[in-house]
Protein backbone atom coordinates (compact mmCIF):
# COMPACT_ATOMS: atom_id res chain seq x y z
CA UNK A 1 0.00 0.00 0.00
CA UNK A 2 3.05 2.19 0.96
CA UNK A 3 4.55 1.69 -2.64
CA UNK A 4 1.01 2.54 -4.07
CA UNK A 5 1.02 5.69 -2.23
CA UNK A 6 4.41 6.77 -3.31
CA UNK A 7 3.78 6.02 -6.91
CA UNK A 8 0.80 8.32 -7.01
CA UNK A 9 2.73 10.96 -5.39
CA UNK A 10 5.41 11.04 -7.68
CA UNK A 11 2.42 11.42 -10.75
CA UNK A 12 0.84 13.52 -8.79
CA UNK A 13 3.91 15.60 -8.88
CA UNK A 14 4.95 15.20 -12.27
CA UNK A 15 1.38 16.19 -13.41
CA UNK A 16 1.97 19.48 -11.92
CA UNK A 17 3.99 21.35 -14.43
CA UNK A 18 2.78 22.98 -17.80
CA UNK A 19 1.94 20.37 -20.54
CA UNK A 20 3.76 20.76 -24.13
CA UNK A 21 2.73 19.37 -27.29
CA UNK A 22 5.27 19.31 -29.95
CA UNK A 23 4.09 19.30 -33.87
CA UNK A 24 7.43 18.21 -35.47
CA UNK A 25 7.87 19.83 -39.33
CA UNK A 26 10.38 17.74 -40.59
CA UNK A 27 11.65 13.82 -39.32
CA UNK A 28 15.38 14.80 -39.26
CA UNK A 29 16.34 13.18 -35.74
CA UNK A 30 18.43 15.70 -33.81
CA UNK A 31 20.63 15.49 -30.53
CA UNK A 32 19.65 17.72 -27.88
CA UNK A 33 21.51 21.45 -27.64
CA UNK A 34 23.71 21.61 -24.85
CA UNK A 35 24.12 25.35 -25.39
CA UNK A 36 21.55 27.78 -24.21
CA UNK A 37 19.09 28.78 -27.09
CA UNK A 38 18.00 32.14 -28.34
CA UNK A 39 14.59 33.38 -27.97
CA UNK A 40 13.18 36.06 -30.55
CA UNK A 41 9.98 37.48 -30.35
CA UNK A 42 9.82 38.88 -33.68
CA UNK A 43 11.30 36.93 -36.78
CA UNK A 44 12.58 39.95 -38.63
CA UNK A 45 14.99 40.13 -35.97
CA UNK A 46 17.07 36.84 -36.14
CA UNK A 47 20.21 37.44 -38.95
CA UNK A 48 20.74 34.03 -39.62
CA UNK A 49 19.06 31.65 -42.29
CA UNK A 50 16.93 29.53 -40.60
CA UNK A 51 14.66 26.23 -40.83
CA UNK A 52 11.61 25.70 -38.52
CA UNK A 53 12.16 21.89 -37.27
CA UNK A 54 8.75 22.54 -34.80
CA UNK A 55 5.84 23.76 -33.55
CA UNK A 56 5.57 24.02 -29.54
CA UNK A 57 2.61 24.33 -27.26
CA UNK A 58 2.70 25.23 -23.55
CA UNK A 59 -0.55 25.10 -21.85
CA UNK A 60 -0.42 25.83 -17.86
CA UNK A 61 -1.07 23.69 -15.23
CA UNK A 62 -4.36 23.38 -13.32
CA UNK A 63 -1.97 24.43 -10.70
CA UNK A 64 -1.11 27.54 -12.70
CA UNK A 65 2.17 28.57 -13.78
CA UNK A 66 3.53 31.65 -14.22
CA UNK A 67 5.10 32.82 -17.69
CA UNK A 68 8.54 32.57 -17.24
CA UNK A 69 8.00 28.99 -16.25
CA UNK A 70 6.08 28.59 -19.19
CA UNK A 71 9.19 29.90 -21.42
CA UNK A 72 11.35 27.50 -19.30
CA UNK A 73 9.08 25.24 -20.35
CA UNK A 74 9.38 25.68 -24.08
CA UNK A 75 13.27 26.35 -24.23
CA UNK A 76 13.77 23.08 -22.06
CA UNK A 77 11.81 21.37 -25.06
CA UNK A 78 13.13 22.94 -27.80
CA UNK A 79 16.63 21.97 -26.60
CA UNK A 80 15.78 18.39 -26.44
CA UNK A 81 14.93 18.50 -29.82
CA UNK A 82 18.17 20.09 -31.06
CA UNK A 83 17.07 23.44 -31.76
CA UNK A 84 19.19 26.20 -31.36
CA UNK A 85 16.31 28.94 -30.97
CA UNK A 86 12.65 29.46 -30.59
CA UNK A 87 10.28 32.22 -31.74
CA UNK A 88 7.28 33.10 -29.74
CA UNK A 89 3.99 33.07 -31.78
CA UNK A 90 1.28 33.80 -29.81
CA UNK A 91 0.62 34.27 -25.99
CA UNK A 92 -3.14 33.84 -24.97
CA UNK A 93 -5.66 33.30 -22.77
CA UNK A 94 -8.44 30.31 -23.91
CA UNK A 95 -11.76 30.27 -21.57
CA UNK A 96 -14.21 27.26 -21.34
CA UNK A 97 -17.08 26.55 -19.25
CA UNK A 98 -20.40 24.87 -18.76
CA UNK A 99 -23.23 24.85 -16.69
CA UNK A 100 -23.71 22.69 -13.69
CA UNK A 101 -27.20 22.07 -12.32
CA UNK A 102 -27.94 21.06 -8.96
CA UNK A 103 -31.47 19.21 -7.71
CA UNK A 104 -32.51 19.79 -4.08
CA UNK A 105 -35.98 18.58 -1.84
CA UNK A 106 -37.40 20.23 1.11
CA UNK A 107 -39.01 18.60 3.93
CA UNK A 108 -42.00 19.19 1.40
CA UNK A 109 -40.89 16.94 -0.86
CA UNK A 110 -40.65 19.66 -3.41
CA UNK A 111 -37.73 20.32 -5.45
CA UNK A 112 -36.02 22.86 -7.02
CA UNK A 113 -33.39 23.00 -9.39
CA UNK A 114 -30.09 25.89 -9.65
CA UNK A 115 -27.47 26.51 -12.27
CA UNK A 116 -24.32 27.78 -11.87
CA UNK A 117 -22.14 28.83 -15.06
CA UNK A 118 -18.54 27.75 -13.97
CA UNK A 119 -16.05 29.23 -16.29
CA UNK A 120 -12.16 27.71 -16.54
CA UNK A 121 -8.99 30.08 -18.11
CA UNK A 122 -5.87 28.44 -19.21
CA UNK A 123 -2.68 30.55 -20.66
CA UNK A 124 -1.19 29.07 -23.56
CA UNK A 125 1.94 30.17 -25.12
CA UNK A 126 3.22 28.93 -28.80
CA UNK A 127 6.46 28.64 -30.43
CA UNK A 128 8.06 27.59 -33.52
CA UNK A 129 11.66 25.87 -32.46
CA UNK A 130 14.35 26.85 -35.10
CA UNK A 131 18.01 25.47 -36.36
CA UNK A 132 20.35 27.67 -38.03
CA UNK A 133 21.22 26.47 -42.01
CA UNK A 134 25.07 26.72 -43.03
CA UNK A 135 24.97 30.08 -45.26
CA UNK A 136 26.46 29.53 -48.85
């Protein structure tokens, strides 16, 4: 039971930082980048040619994260995949919700019914990872 407990823990745990989905734009396999990576906000700004190898999305947490953790985030992946840069895309905030509806009976064994709109925000911050191309 004690091994049970620790497991879930440890998910528990992992679960809590931002989750990253990564849309790969080419099937070149690539070593990680030891180096630390660039980050441009604006593509007119980076000198170098360039080839997008990636698209990254960072959604926070239920637990929330803050936005440099969500950049952490994003550069930690982009590294793994060998890039040597990123350029944020797009920073926003996505709402969802429903309705919940709750039932209750008095002591006259009437009822009545409530709904509540519960609305849910996430941040979600998008990328395109980058390698630099030899220039001829």
């Amino acid at each position: 039971m004690r091994k049970l407990i620790c497991f879930l823990f440890v998910i528990f745990i992992l679960n809590c930082g931002p989750s990253i989905q990564v849309a790969r734009l080419d099937n070149v396999q690539r070593g990680p980048t030891a180096d630390n990576i660039e980050v441009y906000t604006d593509r007119n700004n980076i000198k170098r040619p360039y080839k997008e190898i990636a698209l990254l999305t960072v959604e926070e947490s239920d637990f929330g994260n803050n936005d440099q953790e969500m950049l952490d985030s994003l550069v930690s992946r982009a590294k793994q995949i060998g890039a040597n840069a990123i350029i944020l895309l797009s920073q926003e905030t996505q709402s969802e919700g429903g309705y919940i509806y709750t039932t209750s009976k008095n002591k006259k064994k009437t009822s009545s019914s409530t709904s509540h709109y519960v609305e849910s925000k996430r941040k979600v911050m998008r990328a395109s990872a980058i390698v630099y191309e030899e220039e001829q």
